[in-house]
Structures are given as C-alpha cells and as structure tokens.
Protein backbone atom coordinates (compact mmCIF):
# COMPACT_ATOMS: atom_id res chain seq x y z
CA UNK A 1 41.33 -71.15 17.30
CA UNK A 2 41.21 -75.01 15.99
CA UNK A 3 40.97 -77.95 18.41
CA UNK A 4 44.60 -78.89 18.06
CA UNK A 5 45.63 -75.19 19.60
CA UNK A 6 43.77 -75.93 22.91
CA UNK A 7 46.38 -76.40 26.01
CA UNK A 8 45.05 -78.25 28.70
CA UNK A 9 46.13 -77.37 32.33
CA UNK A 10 47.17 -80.36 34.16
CA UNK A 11 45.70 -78.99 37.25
CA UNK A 12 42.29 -77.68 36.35
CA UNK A 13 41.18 -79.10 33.19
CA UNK A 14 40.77 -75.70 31.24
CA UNK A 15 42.14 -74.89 28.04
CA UNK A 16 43.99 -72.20 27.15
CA UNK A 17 41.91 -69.57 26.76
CA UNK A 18 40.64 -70.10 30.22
CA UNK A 19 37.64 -72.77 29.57
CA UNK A 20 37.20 -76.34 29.59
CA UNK A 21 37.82 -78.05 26.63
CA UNK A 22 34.16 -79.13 24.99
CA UNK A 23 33.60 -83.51 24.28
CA UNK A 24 34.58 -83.32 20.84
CA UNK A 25 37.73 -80.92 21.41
CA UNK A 26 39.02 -84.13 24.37
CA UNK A 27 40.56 -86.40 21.56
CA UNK A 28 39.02 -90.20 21.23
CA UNK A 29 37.85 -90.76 24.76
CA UNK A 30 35.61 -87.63 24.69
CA UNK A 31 34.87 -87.64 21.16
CA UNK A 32 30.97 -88.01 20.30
CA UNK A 33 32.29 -90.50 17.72
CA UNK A 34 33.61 -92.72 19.88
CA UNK A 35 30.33 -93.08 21.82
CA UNK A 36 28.56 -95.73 19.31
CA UNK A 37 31.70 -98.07 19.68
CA UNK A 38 31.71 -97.83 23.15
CA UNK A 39 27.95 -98.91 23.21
CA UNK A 40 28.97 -101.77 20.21
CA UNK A 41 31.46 -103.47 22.49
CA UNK A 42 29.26 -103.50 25.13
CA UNK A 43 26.25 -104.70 23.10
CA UNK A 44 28.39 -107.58 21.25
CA UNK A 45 29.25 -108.99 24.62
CA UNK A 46 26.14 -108.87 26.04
CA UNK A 47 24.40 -110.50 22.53
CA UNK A 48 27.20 -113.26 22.66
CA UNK A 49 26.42 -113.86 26.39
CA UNK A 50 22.83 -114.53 25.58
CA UNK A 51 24.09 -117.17 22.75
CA UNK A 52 26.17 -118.68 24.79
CA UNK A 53 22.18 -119.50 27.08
CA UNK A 54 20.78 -120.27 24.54
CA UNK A 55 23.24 -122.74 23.24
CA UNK A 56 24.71 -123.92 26.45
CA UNK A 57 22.03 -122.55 29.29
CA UNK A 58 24.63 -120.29 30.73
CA UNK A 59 26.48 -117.04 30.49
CA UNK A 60 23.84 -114.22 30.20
CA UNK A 61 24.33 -110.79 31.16
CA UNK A 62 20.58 -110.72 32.91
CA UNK A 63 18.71 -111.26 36.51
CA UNK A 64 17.06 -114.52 37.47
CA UNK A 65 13.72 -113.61 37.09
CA UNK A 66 14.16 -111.54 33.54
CA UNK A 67 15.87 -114.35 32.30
CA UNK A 68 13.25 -116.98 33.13
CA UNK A 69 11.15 -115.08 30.91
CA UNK A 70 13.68 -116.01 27.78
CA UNK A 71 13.60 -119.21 29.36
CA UNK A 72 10.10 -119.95 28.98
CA UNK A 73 9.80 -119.05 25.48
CA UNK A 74 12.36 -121.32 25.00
CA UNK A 75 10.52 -123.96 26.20
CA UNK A 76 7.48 -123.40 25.26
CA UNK A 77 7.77 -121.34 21.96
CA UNK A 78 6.15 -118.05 23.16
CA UNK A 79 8.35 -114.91 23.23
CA UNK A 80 6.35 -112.38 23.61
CA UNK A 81 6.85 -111.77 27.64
CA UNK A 82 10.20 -111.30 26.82
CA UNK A 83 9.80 -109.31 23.75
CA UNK A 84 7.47 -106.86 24.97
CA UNK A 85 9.88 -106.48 28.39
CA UNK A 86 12.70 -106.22 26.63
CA UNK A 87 12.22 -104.14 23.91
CA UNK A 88 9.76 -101.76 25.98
CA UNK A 89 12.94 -100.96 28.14
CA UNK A 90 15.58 -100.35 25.40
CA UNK A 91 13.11 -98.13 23.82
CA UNK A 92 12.63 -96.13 27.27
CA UNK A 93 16.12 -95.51 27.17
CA UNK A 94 16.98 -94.50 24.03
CA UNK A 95 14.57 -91.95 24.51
CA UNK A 96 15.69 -91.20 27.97
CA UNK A 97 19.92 -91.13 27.22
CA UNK A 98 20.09 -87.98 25.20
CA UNK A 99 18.11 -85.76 28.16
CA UNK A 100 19.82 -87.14 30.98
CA UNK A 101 23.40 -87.95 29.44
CA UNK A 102 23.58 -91.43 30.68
CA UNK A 103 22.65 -94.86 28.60
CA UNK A 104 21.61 -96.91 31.20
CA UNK A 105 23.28 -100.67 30.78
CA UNK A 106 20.66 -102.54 32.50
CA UNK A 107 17.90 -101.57 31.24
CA UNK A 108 19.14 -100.24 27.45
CA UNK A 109 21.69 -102.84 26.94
CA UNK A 110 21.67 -105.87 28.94
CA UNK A 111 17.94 -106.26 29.20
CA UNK A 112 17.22 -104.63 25.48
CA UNK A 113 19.85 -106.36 23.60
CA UNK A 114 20.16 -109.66 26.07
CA UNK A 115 16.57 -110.18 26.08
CA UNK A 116 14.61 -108.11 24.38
CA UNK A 117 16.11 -108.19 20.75
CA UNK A 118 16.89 -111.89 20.99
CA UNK A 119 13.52 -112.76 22.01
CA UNK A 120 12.27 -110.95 19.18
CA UNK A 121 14.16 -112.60 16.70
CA UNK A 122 13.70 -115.86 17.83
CA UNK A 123 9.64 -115.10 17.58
CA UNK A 124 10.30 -114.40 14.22
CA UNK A 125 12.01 -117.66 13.36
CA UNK A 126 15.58 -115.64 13.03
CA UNK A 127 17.99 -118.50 14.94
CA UNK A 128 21.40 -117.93 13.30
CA UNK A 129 22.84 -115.25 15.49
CA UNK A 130 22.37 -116.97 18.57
CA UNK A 131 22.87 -120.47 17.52
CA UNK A 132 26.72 -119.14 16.46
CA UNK A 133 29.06 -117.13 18.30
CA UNK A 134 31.11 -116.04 15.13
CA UNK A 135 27.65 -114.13 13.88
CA UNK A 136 26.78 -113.07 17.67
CA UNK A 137 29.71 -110.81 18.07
CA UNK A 138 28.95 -108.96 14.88
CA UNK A 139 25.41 -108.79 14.86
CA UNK A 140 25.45 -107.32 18.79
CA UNK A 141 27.97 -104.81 17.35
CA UNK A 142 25.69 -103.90 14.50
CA UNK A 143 23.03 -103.57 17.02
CA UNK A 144 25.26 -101.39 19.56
CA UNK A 145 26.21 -99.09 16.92
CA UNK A 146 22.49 -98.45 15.76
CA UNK A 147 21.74 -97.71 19.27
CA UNK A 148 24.81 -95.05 19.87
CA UNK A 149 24.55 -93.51 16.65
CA UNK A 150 20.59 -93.42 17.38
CA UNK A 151 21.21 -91.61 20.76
CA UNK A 152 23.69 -89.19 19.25
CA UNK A 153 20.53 -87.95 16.36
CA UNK A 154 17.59 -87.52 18.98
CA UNK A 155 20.41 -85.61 21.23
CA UNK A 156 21.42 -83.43 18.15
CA UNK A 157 17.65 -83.00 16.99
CA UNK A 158 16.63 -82.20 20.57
CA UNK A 159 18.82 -80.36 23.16
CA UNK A 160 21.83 -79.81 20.68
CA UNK A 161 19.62 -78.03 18.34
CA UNK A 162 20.46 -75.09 16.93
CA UNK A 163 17.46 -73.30 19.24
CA UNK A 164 17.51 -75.92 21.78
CA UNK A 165 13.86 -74.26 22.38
CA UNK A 166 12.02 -78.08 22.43
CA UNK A 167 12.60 -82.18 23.11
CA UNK A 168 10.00 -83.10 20.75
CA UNK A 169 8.18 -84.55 23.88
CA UNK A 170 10.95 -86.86 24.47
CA UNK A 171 11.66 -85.68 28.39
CA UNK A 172 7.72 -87.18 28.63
CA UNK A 173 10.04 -90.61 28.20
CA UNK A 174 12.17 -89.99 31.46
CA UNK A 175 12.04 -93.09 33.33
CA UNK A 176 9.33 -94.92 31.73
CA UNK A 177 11.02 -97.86 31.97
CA UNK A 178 10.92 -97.70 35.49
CA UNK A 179 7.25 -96.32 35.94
CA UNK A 180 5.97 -99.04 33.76
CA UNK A 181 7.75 -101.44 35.47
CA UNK A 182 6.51 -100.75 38.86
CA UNK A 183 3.09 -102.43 37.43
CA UNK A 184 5.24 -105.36 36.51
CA UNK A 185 6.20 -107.44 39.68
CA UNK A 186 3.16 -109.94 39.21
CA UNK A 187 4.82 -110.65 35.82
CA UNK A 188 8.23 -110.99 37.25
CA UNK A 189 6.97 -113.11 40.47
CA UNK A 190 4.88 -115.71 37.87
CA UNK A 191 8.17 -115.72 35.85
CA UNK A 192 10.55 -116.97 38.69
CA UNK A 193 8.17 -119.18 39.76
CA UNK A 194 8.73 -120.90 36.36
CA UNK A 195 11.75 -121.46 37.03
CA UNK A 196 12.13 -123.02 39.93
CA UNK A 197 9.38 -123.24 42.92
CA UNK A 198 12.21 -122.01 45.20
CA UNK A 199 13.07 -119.13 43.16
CA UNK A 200 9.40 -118.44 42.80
CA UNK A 201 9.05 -118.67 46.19
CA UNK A 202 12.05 -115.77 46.81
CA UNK A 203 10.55 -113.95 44.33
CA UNK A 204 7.06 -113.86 46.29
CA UNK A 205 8.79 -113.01 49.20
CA UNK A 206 11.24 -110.15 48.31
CA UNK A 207 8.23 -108.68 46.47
CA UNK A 208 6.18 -108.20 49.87
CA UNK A 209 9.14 -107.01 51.96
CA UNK A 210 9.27 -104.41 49.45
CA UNK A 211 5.54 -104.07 49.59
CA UNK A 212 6.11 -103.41 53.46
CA UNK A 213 8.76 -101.19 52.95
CA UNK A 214 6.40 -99.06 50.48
CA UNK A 215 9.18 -99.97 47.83
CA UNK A 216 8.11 -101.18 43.77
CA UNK A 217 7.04 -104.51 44.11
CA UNK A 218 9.63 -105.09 40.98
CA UNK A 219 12.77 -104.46 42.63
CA UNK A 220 12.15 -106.25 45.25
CA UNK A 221 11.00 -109.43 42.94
CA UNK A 222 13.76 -109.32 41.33
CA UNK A 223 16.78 -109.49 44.03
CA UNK A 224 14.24 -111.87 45.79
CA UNK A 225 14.83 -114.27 42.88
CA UNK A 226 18.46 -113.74 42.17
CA UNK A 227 18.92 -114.44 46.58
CA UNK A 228 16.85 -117.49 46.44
CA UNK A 229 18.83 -118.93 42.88
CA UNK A 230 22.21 -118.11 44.57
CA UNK A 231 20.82 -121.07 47.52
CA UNK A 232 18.63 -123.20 45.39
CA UNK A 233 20.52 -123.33 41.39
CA UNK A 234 18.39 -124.44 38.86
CA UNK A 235 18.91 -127.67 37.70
CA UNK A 236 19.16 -127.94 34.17
C-alpha cells in the first residue's frame, strides 16, 4: 500500500487498514520535511528581532537579564558571556530535540539564535547581518534550516536507526541546558545589575525567593529582572 491509498477516519485518526497514519504518510504539516522550515521561520524572526536591538535597542525575542548580557558586549566589546550562554544552550538542545521530540524555543531558538549566534559573530568582527534587516531574514533562515535539518540526522542516526539499539550517548545531553544553568544565577544577577540598579536589584531579589522556595536560583533571577524592568524601563 503507498501513502496516497491511506483513508483517514474523521473520527479516530486511523487509516484504513486500521492504524494511524505515520508523520511522513500526514501530507505537509506532518511531513519530516517540513520540520526545518518550520524551525527557519521561526529562527529568521527571532535573528531579525535581535537586529532590530542592535540597530535600534529594541525588538528582541529574549528576557531582561539574558539580554543585558548582549547588551554589555555591546558596550563594552566583550561577547563572550553571551556567546558561551547562548551557544551552550542551542547546543543542549539540539542534542536534547531528537530524544524527547520537542525543540525547545527558548532555549534552542530564541536564546541560541537571538543571543548566542549573534554574539558570536559580532566577537568575530561579522556585523553585516545584524546591521541590515534584508541579510537578517535570510541568514536566520539559513541558520533555522541547519538546525532542523541537524535535528532530523542525530534523530535518524540515533532512535530512527535501523537497530535503534543506542543514542550515541546523546540522552547523557537531556536537559543540560537546564542543569548547567542552575549554577548560573550569579551570572544572570551581575548581568541585570548592568543594566539598570533597579533591575539588578529585582534580579537579587527574585533569586532569593527562589532560594527560599528551594527553587534554581536562575529562574527566579530571571522573572525577578523582567518584574522589576516592566516598573523601572531602562532608559536608553
């Protein structure tokens, strides 16, 4: 049987012959194909958000406090904060998407490809793609693609092998991005509070409710800074 003689039931979802139809036998929406272009419209609007900061201080797809750490490379010409915290989640999960099905925007795209990859470039001395939008949109598409089409080979080479008998060690990656950045909150607290002292200050304190509540200092640091920048902007 071929994927065009699948029937669908309207009222179950099987096929047919009694099962579900599999992703790549659901047209375009379930197609594996269409995965990478899903993940290069995402990433283009996320890159052209951070240009749009970096050009006009505004429009990024980020927190406060991960933000401030673009920020202070900005100023002050040293990207590696940024870099290292970007880059160190987007490579978490990529790792982490093919075992548990998901690509996690946050942390993959918005902090990866907002922050991460920018802040990279831009320690490099690459300023073109975020100085114009025109070259933003396609270079966060270029990235977006690399990233789905990435995700779809470790999937195939792992649990869509033809054995399926290992992950190459890549379940050890299952939320590393968050385990690593539970040791992060002092970096995320002395970022806010280079923003703004008030933001620094809401930083400090959502980090030790969270302490109190026997939460990760990180989370808490975070939505301490975006609650204290929603009362007390930053003034440009």
């Amino acid at each position: 049987m071929t994927t065009t003689d699948i029937g669908v039931n309207d009222d179950t979802g099987e096929g047919a012959d009694g099962r579900r139809p599999r992703p790549w036998e659901g047209g375009f929406w379930l197609s594996e194909w269409a995965f990478p272009l899903f993940v290069a419209s995402l990433a283009s609007g996320i890159f052209a958000g951070t240009h749009l900061y970096y050009t006009y201080q505004t429009g990024v797809f980020n927190e406060v406090a991960v933000v401030a750490l673009l920020k202070a490379g900005m100023e002050n010409g040293s990207y590696g904060a940024a870099a290292a915290f970007g880059a160190g989640f987007l490579f978490a999960r990529i790792i982490e998407a093919p075992m548990v099905g998901i690509l996690d925007i946050g942390g993959s795209l918005q902090t990866g490809v907002g922050i991460g990859i920018p802040a990279m470039l831009l320690a490099a001395g690459v300023t073109a793609p975020l100085e114009h939008f025109w070259l933003a949109l396609p270079t966060g598409a270029v990235i977006g693609l690399a990233i789905g089409w990435l995700v779809l080979v470790i999937r195939r080479a792992t649990l869509n092998s033809p054995d399926a008998g290992s992950t190459f060690g890549a379940d050890v990656m299952m939320g590393a991005g968050n385990s690593a950045g539970r040791y992060l909150g002092p970096l995320v607290i002395l970022a806010a509070a280079t923003a703004s002292v008030p933001v620094g200050l809401g930083s400090t304190l959502g980090a030790i409710l969270f302490y109190w509540w026997k939460k990760p200092l990180t989370g808490g640091a975070i939505l301490g800074a975006m609650a204290a920048g929603l009362f007390f902007p930053i003034v440009k």
